[in-house]
Protein backbone atom coordinates (compact mmCIF):
# COMPACT_ATOMS: atom_id res chain seq x y z
CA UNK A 1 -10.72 0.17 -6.13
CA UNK A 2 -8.78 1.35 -9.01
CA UNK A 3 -11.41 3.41 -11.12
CA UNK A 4 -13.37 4.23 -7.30
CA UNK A 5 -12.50 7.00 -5.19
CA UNK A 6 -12.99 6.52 -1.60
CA UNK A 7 -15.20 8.92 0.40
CA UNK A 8 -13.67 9.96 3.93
CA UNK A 9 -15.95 7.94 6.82
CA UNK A 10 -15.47 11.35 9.09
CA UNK A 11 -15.86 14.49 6.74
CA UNK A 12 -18.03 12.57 3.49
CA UNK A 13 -15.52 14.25 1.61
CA UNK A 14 -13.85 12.25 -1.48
CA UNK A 15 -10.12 11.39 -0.45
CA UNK A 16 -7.18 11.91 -2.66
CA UNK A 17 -5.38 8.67 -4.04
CA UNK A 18 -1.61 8.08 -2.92
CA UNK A 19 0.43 5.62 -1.45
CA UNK A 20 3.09 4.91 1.44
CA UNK A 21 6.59 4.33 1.11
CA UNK A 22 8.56 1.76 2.11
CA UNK A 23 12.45 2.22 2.71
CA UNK A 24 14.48 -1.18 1.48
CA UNK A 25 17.83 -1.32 1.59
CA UNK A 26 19.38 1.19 -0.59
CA UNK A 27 15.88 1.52 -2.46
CA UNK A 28 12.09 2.72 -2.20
CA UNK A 29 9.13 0.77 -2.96
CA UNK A 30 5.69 1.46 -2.54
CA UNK A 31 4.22 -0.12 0.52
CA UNK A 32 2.55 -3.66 0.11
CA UNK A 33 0.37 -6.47 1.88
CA UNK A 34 1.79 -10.25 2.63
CA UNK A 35 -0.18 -13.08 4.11
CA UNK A 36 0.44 -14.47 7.21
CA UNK A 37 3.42 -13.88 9.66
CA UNK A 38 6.50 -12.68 8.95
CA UNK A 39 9.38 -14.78 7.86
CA UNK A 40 12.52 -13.27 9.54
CA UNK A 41 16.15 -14.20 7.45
CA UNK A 42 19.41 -12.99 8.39
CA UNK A 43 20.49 -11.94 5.63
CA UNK A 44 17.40 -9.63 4.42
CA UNK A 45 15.28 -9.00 6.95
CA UNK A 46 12.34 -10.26 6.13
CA UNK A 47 11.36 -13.15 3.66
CA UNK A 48 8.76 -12.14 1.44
CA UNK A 49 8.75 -13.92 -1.97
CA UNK A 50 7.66 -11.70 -5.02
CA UNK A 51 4.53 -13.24 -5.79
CA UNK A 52 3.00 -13.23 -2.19
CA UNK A 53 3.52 -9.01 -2.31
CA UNK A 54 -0.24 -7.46 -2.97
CA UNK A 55 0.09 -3.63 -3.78
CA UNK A 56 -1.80 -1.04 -1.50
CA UNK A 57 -3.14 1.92 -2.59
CA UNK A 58 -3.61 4.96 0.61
CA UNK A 59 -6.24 7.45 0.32
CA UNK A 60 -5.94 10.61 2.03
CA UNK A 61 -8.53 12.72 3.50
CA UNK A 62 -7.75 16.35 2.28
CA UNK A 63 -9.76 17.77 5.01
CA UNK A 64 -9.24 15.55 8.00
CA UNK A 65 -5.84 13.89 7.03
CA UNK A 66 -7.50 10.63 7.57
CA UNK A 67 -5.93 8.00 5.87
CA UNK A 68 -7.28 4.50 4.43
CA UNK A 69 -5.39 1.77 2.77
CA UNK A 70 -6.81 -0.96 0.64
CA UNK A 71 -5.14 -4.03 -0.74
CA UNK A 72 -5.34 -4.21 -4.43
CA UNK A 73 -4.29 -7.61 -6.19
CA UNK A 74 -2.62 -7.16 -8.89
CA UNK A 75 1.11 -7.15 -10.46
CA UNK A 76 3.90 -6.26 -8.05
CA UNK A 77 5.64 -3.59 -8.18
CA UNK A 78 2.78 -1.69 -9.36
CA UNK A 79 2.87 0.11 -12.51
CA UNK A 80 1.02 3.64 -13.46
CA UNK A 81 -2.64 3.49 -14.62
C-alpha cells in the first residue's frame, strides 16, 4: 500500500495519503491496528504490547472527504518513507 495510491470508491478520484492521530497520555502517536479485544489495565488504559501495534495509513478523498484506512505491517511507530 506504501508505493499505491488509493482511488476514492465514490468520486474515482486518487485520494491523498495521511494518517489519524491518536492522543496518549501526554503524547501523540499515529493511529494503529491491534488484534483481538481490548485488554483494559488500570494503570494505562489499555494493554497493548509494542509488537502487536500494526501502523495504519488514512487516505483522504480531496473531493468527497471520504476517508479509507488500511493496515500496513510493518515497524511501529512508523518512520518516514
Amino acid at each position: 500500500m506504501r508505493d499505491r495510491q488509493p482511488e476514492c470508491v465514490q468520486c474515482r478520484r486518487p485520494m491523498e495519503r495521511g494518517y489519524l492521530v491518536d492522543h496518549g497520555y501526554g503524547a501523540v502517536y499515529p493511529l494503529a491496528w491491534a488484534a483481538g479485544f481490548p485488554k483494559w489495565s488500570r494503570w494505562s488504559g489499555l494493554k497493548v504490547r509494542k509488537e502487536e501495534k500494526v501502523p495504519v495509513a488514512t487516505f483522504r478523498c480531496p473531493r468527497c472527504g471520504r476517508l479509507d484506512s488500511f493496515a500496513e505491517p510493518g515497524e511501529w511507530p512508523p518512520r518516514q518513507p
